[in-house]
Protein backbone atom coordinates (compact mmCIF):
# COMPACT_ATOMS: atom_id res chain seq x y z
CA UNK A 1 102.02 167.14 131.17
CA UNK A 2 101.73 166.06 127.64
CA UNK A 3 101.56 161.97 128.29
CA UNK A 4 100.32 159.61 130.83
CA UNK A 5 102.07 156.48 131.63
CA UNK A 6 100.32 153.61 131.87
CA UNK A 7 101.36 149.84 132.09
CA UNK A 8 105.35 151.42 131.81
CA UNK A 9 104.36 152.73 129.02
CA UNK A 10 104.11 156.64 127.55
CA UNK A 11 101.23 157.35 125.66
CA UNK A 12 100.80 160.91 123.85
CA UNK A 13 98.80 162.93 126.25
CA UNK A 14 97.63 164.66 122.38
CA UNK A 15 96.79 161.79 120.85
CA UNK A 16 94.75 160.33 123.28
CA UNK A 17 92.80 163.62 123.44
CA UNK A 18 92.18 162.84 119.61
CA UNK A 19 91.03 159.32 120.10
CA UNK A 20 89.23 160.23 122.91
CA UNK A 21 87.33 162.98 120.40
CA UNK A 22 87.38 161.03 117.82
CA UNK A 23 86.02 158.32 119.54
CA UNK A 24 82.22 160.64 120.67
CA UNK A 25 82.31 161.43 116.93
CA UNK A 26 81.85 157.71 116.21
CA UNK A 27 79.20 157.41 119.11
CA UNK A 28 77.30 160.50 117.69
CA UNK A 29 77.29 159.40 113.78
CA UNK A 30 75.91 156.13 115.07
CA UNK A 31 72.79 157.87 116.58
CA UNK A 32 72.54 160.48 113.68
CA UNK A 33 73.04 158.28 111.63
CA UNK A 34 69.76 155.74 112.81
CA UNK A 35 67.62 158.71 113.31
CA UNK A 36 68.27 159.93 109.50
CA UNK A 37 67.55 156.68 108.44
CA UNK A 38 64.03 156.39 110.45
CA UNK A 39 63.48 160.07 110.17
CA UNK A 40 59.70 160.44 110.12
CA UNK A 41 58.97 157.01 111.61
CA UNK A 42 60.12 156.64 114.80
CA UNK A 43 58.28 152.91 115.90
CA UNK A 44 60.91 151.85 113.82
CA UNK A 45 63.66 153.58 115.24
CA UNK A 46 62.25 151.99 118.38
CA UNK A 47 62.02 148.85 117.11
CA UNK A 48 65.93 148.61 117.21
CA UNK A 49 66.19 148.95 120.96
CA UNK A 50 69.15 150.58 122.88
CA UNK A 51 71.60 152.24 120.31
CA UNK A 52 74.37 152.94 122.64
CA UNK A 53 75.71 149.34 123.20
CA UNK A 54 75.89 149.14 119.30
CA UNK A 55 77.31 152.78 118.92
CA UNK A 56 80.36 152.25 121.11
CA UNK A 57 81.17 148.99 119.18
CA UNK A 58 81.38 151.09 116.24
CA UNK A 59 83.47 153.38 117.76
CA UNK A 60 85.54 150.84 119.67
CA UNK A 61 85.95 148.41 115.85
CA UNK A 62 86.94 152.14 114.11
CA UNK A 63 89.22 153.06 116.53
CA UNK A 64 90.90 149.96 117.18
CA UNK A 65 91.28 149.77 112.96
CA UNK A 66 92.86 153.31 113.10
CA UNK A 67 95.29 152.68 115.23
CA UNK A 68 96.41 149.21 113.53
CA UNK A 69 96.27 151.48 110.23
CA UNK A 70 98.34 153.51 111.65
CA UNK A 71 96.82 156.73 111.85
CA UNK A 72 97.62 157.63 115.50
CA UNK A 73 101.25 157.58 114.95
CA UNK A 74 102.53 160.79 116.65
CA UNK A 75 104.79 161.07 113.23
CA UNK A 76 102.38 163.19 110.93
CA UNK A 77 105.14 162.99 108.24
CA UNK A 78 102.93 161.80 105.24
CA UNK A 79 100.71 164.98 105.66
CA UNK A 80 97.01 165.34 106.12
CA UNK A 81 96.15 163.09 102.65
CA UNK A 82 98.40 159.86 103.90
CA UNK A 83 96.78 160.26 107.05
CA UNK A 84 92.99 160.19 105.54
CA UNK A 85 93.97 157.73 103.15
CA UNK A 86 94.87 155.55 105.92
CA UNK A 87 91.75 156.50 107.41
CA UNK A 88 89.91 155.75 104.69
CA UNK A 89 91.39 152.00 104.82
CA UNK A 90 90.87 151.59 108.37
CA UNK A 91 87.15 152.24 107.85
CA UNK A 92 86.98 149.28 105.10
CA UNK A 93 88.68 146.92 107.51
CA UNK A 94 86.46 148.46 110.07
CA UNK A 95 83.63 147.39 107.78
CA UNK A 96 84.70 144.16 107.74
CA UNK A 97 84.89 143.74 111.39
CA UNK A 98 81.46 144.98 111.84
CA UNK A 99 79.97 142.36 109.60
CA UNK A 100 82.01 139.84 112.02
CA UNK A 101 80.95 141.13 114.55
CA UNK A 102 77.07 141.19 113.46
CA UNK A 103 77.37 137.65 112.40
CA UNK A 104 78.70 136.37 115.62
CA UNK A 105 76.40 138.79 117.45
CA UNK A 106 72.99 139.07 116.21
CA UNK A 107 71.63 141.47 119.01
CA UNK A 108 74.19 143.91 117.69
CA UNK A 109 73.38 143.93 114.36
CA UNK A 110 72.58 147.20 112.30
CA UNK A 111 71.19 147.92 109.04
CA UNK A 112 73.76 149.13 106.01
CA UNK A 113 71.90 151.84 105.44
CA UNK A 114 72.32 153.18 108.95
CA UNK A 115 76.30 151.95 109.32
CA UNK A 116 76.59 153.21 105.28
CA UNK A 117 75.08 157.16 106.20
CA UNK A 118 77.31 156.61 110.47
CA UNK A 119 80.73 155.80 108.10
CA UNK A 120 80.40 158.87 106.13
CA UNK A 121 79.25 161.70 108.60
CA UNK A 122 82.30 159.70 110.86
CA UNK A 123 84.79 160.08 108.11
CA UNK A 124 83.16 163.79 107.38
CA UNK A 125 83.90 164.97 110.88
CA UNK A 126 87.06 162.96 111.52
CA UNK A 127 88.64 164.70 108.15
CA UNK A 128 87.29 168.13 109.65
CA UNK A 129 89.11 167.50 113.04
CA UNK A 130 92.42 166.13 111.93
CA UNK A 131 92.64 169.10 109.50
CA UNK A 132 92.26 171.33 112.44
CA UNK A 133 94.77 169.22 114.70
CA UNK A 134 97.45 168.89 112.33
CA UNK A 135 97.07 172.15 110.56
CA UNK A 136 95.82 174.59 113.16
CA UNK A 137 95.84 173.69 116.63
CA UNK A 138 98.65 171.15 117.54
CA UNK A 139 97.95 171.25 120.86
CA UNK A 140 100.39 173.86 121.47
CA UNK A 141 98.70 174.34 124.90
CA UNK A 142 100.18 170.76 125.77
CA UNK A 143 103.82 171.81 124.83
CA UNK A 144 105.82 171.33 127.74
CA UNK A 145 108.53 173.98 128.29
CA UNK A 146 112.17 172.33 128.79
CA UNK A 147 115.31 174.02 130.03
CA UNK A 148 118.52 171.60 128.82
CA UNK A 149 121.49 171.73 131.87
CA UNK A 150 124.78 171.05 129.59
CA UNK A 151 126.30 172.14 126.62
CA UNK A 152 128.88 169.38 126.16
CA UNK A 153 128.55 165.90 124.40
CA UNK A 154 125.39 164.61 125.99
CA UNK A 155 124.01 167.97 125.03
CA UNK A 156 124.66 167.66 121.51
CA UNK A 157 123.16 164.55 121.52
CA UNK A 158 120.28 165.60 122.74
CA UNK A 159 120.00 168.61 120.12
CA UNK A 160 120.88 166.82 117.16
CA UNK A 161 118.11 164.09 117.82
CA UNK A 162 115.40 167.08 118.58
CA UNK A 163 116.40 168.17 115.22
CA UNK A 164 113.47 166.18 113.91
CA UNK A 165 110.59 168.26 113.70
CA UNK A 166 108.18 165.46 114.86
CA UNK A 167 110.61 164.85 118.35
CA UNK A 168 110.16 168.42 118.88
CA UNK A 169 106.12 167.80 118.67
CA UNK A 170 105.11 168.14 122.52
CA UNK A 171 108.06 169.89 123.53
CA UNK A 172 109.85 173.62 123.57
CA UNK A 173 113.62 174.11 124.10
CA UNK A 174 113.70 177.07 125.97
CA UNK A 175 117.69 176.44 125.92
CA UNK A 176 121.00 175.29 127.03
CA UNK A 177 122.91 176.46 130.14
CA UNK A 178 126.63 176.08 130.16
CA UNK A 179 127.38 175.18 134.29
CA UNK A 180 131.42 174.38 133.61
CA UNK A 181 133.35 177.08 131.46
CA UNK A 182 135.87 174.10 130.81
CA UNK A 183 133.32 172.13 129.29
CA UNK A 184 133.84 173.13 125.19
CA UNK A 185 130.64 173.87 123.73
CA UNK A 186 129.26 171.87 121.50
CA UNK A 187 125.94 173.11 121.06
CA UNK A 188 125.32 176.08 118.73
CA UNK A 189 126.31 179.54 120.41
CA UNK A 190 122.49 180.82 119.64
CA UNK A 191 120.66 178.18 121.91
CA UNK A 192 122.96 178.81 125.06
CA UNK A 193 120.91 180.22 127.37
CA UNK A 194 122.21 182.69 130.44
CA UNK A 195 120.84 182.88 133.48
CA UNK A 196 120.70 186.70 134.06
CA UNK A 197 122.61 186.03 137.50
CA UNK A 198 119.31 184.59 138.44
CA UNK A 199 119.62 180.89 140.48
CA UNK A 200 118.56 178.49 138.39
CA UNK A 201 114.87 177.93 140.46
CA UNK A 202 114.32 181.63 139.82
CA UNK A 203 115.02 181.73 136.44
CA UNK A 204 113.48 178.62 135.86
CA UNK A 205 110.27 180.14 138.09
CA UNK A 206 110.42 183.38 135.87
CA UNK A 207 110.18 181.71 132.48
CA UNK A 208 107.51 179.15 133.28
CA UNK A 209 110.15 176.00 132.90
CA UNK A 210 107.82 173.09 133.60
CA UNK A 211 110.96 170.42 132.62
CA UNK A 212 115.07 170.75 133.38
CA UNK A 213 116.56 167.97 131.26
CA UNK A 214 120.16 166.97 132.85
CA UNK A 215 122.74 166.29 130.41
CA UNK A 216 126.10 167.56 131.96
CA UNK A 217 128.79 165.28 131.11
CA UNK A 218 130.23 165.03 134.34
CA UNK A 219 127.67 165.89 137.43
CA UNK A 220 130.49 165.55 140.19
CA UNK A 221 131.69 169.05 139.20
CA UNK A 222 128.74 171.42 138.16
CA UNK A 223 125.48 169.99 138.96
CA UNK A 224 123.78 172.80 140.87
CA UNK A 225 121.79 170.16 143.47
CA UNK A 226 120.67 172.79 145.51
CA UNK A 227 119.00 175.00 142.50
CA UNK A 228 117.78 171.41 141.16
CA UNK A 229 116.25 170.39 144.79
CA UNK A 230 114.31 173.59 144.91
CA UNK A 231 112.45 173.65 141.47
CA UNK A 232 111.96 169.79 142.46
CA UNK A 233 110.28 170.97 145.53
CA UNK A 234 108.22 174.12 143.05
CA UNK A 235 106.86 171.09 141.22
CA UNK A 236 109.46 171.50 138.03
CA UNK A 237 110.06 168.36 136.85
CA UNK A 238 113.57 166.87 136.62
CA UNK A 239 114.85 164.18 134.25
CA UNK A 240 118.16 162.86 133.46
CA UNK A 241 118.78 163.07 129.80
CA UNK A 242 118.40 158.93 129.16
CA UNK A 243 114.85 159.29 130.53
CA UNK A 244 113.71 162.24 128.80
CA UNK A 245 114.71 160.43 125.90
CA UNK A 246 113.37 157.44 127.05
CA UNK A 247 110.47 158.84 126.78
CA UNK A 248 110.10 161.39 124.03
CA UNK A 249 111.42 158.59 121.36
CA UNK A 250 110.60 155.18 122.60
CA UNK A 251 114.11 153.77 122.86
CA UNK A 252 117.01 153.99 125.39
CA UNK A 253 120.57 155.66 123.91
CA UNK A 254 123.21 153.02 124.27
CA UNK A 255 125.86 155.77 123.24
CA UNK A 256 124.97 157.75 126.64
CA UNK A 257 123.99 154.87 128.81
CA UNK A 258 125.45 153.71 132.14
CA UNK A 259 124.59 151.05 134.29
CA UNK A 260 123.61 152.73 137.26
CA UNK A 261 121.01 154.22 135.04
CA UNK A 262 119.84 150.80 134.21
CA UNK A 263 120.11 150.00 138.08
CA UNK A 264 118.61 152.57 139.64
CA UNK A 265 115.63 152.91 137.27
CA UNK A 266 112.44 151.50 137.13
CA UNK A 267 112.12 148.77 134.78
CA UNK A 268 113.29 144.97 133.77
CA UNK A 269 110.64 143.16 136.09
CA UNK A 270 108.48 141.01 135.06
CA UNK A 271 105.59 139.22 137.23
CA UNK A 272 105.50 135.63 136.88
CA UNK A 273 101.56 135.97 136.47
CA UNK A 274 102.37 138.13 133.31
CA UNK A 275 104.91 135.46 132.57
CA UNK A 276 101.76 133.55 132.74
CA UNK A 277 99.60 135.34 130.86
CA UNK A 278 101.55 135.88 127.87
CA UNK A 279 102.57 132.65 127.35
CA UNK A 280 99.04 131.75 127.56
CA UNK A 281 98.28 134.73 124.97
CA UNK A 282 101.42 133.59 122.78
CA UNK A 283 99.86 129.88 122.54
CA UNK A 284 96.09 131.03 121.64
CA UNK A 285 97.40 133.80 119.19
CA UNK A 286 99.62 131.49 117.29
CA UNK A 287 97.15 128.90 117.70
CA UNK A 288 94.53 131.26 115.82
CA UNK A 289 96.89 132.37 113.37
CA UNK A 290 97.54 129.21 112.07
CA UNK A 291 93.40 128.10 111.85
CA UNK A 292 93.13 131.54 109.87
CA UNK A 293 96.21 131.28 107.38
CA UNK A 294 96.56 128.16 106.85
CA UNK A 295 95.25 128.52 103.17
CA UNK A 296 97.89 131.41 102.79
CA UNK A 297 101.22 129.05 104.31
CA UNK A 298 99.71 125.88 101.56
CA UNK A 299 99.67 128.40 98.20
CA UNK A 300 103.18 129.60 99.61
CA UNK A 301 104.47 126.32 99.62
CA UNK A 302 102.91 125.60 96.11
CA UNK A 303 104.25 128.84 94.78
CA UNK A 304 107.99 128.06 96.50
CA UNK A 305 107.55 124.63 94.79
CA UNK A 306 106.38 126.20 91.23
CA UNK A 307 109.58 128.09 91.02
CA UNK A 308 111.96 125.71 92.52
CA UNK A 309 110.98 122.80 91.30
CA UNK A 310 109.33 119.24 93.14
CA UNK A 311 112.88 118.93 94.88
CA UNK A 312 113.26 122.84 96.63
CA UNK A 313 112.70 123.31 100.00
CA UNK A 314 109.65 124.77 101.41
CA UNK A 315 111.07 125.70 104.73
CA UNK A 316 114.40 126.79 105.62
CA UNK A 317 115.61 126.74 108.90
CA UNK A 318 118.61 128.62 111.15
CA UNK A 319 120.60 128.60 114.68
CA UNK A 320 118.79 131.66 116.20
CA UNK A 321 119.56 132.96 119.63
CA UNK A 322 116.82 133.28 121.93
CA UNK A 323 116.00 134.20 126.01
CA UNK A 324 118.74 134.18 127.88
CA UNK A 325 121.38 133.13 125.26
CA UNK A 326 120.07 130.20 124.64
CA UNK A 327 120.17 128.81 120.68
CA UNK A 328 117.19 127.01 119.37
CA UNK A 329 116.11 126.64 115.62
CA UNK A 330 114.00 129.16 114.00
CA UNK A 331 112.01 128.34 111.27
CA UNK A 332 110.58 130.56 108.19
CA UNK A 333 109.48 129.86 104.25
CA UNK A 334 112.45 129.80 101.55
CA UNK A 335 112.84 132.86 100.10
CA UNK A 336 116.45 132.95 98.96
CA UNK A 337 118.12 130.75 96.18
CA UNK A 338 119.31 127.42 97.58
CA UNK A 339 123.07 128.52 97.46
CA UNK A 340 122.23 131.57 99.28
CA UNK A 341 124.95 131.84 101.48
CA UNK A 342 127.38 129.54 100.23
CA UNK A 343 129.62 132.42 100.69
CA UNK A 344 129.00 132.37 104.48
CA UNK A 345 126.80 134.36 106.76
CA UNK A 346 125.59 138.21 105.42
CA UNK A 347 123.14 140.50 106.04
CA UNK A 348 120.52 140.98 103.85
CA UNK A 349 120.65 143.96 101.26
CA UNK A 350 118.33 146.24 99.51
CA UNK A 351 117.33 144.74 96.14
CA UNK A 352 119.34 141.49 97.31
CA UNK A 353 120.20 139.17 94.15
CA UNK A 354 119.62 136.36 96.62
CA UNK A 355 116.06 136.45 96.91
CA UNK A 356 113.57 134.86 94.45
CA UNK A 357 110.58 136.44 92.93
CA UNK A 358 108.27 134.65 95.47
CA UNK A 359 110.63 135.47 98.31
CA UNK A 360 110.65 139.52 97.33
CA UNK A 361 106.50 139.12 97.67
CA UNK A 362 106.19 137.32 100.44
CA UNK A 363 109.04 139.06 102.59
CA UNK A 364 107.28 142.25 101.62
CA UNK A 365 104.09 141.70 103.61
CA UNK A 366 105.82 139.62 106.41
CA UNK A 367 104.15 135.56 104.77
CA UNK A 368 107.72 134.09 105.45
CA UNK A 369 107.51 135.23 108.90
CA UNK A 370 104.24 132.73 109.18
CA UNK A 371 106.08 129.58 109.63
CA UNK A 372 107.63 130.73 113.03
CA UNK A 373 104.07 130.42 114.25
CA UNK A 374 105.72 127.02 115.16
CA UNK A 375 108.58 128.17 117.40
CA UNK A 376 105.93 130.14 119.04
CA UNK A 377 103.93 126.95 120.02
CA UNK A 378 107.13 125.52 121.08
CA UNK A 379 107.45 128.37 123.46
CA UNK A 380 111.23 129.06 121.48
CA UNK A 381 109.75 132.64 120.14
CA UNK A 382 106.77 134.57 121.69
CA UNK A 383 104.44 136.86 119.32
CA UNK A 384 106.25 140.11 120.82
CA UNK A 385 109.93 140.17 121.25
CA UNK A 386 113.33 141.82 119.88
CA UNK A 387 113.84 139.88 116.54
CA UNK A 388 116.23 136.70 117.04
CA UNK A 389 119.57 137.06 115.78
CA UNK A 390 122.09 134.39 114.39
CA UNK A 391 125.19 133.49 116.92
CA UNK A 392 127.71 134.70 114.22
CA UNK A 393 126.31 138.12 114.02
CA UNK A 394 125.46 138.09 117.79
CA UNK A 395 129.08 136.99 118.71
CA UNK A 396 130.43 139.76 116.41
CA UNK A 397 127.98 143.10 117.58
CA UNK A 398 128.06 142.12 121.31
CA UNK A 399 131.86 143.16 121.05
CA UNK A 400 130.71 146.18 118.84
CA UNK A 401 127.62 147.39 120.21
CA UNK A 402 127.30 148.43 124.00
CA UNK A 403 125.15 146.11 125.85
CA UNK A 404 123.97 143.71 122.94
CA UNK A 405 123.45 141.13 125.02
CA UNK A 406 120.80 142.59 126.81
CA UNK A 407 118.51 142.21 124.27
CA UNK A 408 118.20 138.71 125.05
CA UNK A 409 116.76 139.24 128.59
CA UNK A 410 113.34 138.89 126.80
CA UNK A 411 111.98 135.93 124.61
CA UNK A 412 112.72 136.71 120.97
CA UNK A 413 109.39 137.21 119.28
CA UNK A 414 107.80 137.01 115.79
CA UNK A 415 107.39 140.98 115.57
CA UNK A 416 108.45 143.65 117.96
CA UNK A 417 108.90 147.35 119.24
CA UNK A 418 111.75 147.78 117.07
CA UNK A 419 110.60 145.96 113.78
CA UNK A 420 107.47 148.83 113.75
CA UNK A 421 109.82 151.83 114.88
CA UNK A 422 113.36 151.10 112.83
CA UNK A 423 113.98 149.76 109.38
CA UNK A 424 115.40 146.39 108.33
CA UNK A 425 118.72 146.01 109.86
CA UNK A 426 121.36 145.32 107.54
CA UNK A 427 125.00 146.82 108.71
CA UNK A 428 126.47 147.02 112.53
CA UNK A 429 125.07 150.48 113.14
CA UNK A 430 121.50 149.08 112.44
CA UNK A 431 121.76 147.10 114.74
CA UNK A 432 122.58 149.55 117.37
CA UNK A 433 119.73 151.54 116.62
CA UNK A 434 117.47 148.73 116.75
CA UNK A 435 118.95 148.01 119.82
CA UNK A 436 118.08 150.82 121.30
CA UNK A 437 114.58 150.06 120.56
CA UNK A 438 115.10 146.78 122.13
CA UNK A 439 116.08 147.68 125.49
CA UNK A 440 113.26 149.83 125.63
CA UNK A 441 110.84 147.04 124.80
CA UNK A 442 112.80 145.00 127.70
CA UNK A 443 113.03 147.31 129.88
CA UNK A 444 109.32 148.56 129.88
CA UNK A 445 107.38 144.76 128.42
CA UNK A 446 103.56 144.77 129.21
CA UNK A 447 100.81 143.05 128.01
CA UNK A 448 99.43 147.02 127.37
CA UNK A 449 102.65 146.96 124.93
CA UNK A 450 102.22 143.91 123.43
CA UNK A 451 98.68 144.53 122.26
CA UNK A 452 99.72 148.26 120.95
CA UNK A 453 102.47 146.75 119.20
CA UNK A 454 100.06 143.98 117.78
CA UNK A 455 98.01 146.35 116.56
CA UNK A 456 100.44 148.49 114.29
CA UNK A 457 101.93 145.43 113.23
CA UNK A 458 99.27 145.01 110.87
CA UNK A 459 100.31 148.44 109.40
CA UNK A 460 103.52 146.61 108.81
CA UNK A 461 101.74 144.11 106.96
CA UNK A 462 99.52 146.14 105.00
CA UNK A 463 102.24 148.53 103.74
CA UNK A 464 105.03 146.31 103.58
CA UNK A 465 107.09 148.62 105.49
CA UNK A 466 110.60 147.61 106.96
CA UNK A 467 110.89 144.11 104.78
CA UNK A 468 114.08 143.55 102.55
């Protein structure tokens, strides 16, 4: 089993093993660390009191930094230097946060010299055992084995989007059995798998399956149930093919969904105690945001006004459609020209002539998003949410895209699931995979989501990923 879900959410059995590690390195430096820096003179050492309160807020402050940095991402795509130069910034924000932290806490505090000489035998050891996850080991232990029933169009789906090498991370494709000969083949001849005029429990039994995806394109003529009950019953695991990808890529494929799927599975509830809760989160979060950036929203509207002129608009605002269909006005700093769409309504564009030089900046690290810290206090937007559309473009993709509108079964929010996983949308087919990304942020909405989404947001920020 290579990830646990908690809170409806899947988290990468792996990676958690890393943090988990990772997080006894920090614990370890912290005492090393104190005992170098007293060697020879223990009363002082002594002096401190208990380390262990103050170690695992070093771990828990480093941890929490790496994954807002980014560097759990289960994508190792940038290679082992992106990944310890993200490191490396997580430990100066980490920094930071310590010093908070001391300042508010005096109890906890700790000399530099003894978080200085913790930091560097942390980032020592941390570079040591990433090198050896992403280079050597890889968990291969963890790789679950997965038998694919199809061969048809859901099939091919389902191969051409393991064709990334990081989906195919926690799994191995033993193969594909063909069921119905008048099913064409659409996978490639050299991953069909046959049975050996085995049943599909023995041959499943005899190559150590520990998965059996279902992607037949029509089940009424050539699912085997009774081969499928029995390696149910032998502890095989079986998934239709919209939950395996459900959860091997965080979103839900529109192109192969159905709605008994969406009936029959678990998902779309929402307690009106976490109803509660998050509204109560959403109000002291923007609250908070605006008490800390403040300063940053008044140079904005200076800058805006230095290149505009006295007479330019700070603030812009649009029709934006929010829970449940209903419109309400979204609000956001200027950073187009004031003619902008005297054309009518567009997308936004790579390198779009529209946008002024203080718009490119501050739509690069997210500062025109700051002024919908409003609509949050409202109670229009929440923090987390699927982005809020305009009614033109929602009109025109719910007749496009299957099952648009279900994006709107959730308050639109500020950032979201599919802001961190897709890039900016800008064309119909955009929007379809963001979509996808959507529904699986409605379908499976936490607070445990929220907060991991949060988190990696400020990767967004930092990076300026995604922003056009």
């Amino acid at each position: 089993m290579a990830y646990l879900r908690i809170s409806k959410h899947y988290i990468h059995l792996p990676y958690l093993i890393l943090g988990m590690v990772e997080g006894v390195v920090f614990v370890c430096s912290m005492f090393i660390g104190a005992h170098l820096r007293f060697i020879g003179a223990p009363e002082s050492l002594a002096a401190l009191g208990p380390l262990m309160p103050r170690a695992a807020v070093f771990a828990v402050v480093m941890l929490v930094c790496m994954l807002s940095i980014g560097v759990y991402q289960a994508r190792m795509n940038q290679g082992l230097s992106g990944v310890m130069l993200r490191t490396a910034v997580s430990f100066l924000f980490g920094a930071l946060g310590l010093a908070v932290i001391f300042y508010l806490f005096p109890n906890l505090f700790l000399g530099r010299g003894i978080v200085a000489t913790a930091a560097v035998l942390a980032f020592v050891s941390v570079w040591f055992i990433r090198y050896l996850f992403v280079y050597k080991l890889r968990f291969d232990l963890l790789k679950r084995r997965v038998l694919v029933l199809g061969n048809g169009y859901r099939a091919k789906n389902l191969y051409d989007r393991l064709g990334d090498n990081s989906a195919r991370a926690s799994i191995v494709v033993v193969g594909f059995v063909s069921l119905d000969q008048t099913t064409k083949n659409q996978v490639p001849d050299e991953t069909i798998t046959d049975l050996q005029g085995k049943t599909l429990h023995q041959y499943a039994v005899d190559n150590d399956i520990q998965e059996i995806v279902v992607a037949l394109d029509d089940r009424r003529k050539s699912i085997p149930i009774d081969g499928l009950l029995n390696c149910k019953l032998t502890g095989i695991e079986i998934l239709d093919v919209l939950s395996f990808f459900e959860r091997e890529t965080g979103r839900v494929i529109v192109d192969l969904l159905h709605p008994s799927w969406l009936v029959f599975s678990d998902g779309f509830t929402t307690a009106r105690l976490q109803v509660l809760i998050k509204r109560l989160m959403d109000f002291v979060a923007s609250a908070l945001l605006l008490v800390v950036f403040w300063p940053f929203m008044l140079l904005t509207a200076i800058a805006i006004k230095i290149e505009d002129g006295v007479e330019g608009k700070v603030f812009y605002k649009q029709e934006r459609v929010g829970l449940n269909g209903k419109i309400f006005w979204v609000y956001k700093f200027r950073s187009m020209g004031k003619d902008a769409e005297k054309g009518g309504a567009q997308w936004a564009s790579t390198n779009d002539v529209r946008v002024t030089k203080v718009g490119r900046f501050i739509r690069q690290y997210r500062i025109d998003e700051l002024a919908q810290i409003f609509n949050v206090l409202r109670g229009d937007m929440a923090i987390v949410g699927p982005r809020p559309e305009r009614p033109v473009f929602v009109d025109r993709l719910t007749e496009v895209v299957p099952y648009y509108s279900e994006r709107h079964r959730v308050k639109p929010g500020v950032t979201g699931w599919a802001q961190l996983c897709y890039p900016y949308g800008a064309s119909d087919e955009d929007s379809k995979n963001k979509l996808e990304y959507d529904m699986y942020y409605a379908k499976n909405n936490s607070i445990l989501l929220d907060l991991l989404i949060l988190m990696r947001t400020v990767e967004v920020i930092l990076f300026g990923t995604g922003a056009r």
